[in-house]
C-alpha atoms as a PDB file:
ATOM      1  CA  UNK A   1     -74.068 -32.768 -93.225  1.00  0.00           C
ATOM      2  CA  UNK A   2     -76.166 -33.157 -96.653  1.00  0.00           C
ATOM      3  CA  UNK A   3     -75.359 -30.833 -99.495  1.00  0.00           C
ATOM      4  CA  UNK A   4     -77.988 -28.580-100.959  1.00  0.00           C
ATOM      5  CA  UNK A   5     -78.313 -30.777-103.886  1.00  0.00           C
ATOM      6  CA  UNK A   6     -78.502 -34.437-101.553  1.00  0.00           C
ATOM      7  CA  UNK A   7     -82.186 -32.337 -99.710  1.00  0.00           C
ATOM      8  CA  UNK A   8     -82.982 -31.092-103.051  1.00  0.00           C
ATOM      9  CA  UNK A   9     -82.736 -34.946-104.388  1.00  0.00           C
ATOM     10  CA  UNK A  10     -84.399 -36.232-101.404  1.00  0.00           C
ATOM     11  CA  UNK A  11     -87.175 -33.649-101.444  1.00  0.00           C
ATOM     12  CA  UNK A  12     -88.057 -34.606-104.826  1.00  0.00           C
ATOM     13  CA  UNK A  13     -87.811 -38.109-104.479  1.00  0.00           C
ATOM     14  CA  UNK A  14     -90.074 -37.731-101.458  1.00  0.00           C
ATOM     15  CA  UNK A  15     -92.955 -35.836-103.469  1.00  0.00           C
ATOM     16  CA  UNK A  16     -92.609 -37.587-106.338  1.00  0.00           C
ATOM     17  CA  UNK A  17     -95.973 -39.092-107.061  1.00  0.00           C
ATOM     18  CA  UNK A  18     -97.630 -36.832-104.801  1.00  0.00           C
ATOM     19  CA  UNK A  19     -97.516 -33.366-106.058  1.00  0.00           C
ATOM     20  CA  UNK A  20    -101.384 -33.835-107.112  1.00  0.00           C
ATOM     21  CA  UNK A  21    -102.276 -34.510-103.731  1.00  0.00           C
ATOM     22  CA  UNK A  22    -100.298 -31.778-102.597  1.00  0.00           C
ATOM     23  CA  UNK A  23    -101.768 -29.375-104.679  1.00  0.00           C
ATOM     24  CA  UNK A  24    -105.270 -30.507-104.428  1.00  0.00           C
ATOM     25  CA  UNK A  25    -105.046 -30.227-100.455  1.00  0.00           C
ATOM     26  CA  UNK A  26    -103.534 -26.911-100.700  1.00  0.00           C
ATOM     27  CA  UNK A  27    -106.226 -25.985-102.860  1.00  0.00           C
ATOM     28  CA  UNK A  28    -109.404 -26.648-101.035  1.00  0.00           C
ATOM     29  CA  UNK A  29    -107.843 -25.079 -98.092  1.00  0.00           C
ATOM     30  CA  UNK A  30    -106.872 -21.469-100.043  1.00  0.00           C
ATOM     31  CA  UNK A  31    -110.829 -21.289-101.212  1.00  0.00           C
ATOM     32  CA  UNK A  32    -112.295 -22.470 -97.768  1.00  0.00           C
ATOM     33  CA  UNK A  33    -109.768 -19.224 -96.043  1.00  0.00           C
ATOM     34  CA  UNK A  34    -110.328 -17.405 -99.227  1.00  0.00           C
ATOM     35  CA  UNK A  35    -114.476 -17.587 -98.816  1.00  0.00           C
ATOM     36  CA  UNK A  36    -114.349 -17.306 -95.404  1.00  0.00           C
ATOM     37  CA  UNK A  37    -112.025 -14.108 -95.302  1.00  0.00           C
ATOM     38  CA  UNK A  38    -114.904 -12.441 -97.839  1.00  0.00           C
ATOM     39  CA  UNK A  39    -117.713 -13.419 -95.019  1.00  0.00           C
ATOM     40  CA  UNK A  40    -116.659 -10.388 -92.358  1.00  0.00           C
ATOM     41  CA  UNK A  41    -116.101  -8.263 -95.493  1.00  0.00           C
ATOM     42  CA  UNK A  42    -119.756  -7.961 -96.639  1.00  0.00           C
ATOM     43  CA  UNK A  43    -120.752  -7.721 -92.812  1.00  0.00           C
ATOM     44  CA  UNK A  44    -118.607  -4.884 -92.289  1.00  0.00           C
ATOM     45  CA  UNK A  45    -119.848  -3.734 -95.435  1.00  0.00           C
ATOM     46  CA  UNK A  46    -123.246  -4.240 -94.936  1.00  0.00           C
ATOM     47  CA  UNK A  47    -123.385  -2.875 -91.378  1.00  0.00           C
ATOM     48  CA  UNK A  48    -121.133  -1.705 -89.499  1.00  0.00           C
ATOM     49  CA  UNK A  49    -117.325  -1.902 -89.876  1.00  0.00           C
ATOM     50  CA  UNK A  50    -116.310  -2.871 -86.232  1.00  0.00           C
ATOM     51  CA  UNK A  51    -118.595  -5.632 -86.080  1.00  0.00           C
ATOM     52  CA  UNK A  52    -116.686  -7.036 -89.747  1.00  0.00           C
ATOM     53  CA  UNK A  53    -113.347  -6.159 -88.168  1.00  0.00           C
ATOM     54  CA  UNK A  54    -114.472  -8.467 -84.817  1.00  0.00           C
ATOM     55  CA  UNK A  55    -116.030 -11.472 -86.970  1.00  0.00           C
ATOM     56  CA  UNK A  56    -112.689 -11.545 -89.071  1.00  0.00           C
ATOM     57  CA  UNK A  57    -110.689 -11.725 -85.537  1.00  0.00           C
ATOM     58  CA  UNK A  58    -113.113 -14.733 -84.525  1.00  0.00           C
ATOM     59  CA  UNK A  59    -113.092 -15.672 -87.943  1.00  0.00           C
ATOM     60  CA  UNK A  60    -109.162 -16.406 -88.480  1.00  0.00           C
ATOM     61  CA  UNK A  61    -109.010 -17.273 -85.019  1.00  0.00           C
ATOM     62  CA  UNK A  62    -111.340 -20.382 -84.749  1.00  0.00           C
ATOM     63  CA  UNK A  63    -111.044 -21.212 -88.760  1.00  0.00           C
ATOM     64  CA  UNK A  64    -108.136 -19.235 -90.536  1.00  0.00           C
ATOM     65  CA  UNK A  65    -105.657 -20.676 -87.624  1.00  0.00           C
ATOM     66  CA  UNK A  66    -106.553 -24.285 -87.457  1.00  0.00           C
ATOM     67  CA  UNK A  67    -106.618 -24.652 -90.975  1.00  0.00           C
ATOM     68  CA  UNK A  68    -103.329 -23.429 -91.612  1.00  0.00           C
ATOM     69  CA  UNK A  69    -101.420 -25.782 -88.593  1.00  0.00           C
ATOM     70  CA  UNK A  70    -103.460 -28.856 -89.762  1.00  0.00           C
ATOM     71  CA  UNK A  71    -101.710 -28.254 -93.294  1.00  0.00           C
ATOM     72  CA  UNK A  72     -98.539 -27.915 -91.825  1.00  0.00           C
ATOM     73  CA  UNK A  73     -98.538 -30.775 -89.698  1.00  0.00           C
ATOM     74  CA  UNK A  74     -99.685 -32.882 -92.742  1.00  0.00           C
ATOM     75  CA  UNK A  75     -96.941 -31.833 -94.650  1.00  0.00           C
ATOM     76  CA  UNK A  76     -94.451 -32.451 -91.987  1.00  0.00           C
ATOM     77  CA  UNK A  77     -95.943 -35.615 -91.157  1.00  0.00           C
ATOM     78  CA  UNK A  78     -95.732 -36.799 -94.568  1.00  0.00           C
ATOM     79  CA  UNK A  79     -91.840 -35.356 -94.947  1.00  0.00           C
ATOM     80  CA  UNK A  80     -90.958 -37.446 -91.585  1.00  0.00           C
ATOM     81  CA  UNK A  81     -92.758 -40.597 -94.170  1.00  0.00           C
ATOM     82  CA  UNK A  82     -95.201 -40.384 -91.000  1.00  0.00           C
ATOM     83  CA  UNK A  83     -98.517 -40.097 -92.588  1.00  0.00           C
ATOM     84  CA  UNK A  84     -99.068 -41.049 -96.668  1.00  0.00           C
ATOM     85  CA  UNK A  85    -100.097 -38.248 -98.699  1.00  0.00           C
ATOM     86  CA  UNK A  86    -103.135 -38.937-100.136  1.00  0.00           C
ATOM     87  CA  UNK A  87    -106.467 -37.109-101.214  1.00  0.00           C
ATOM     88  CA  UNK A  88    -110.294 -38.971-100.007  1.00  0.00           C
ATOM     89  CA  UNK A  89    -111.302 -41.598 -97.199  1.00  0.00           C
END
């Protein structure tokens, strides 16, 4: 079994070289949830506060959710060395 120190080692051998990708990917993805959390806000707001509370349910549930696994699988992907980590086409 690997010390704490041999995954810590690994892990930043592993991201080395990356961590601007990483970062840049985590990014866009916090102000796409971010802007699209405010969205059912200013309905709810604006109108009336069920129909805010049901467009942030539909909201998180076709955007917020996919988003989130699709980073996760990337980043597992890329810590199997499955998939390079890399920003662009």
């Amino acid at each position: 079994m690997k010390t704490n120190s041999e995954i810590r080692q690994e892990a930043r051998q592993l991201a080395s070289g990356n961590w601007g990708a990483a970062v840049a990917v985590t990014a866009v993805l916090y102000v796409i949830l971010f802007t699209t959390s405010l969205i059912p806000e200013l309905i709810g707001a604006l109108t009336l506060p069920w129909l805010g509370k049901l467009i942030n349910l539909a909201i998180t549930i076709l955007i917020s959710y996919p988003i989130t696994f699709s980073l996760v699988l990337m980043f597992l992907r890329f810590a199997r060395k499955e998939q390079e980590l890399h920003v662009g086409g």
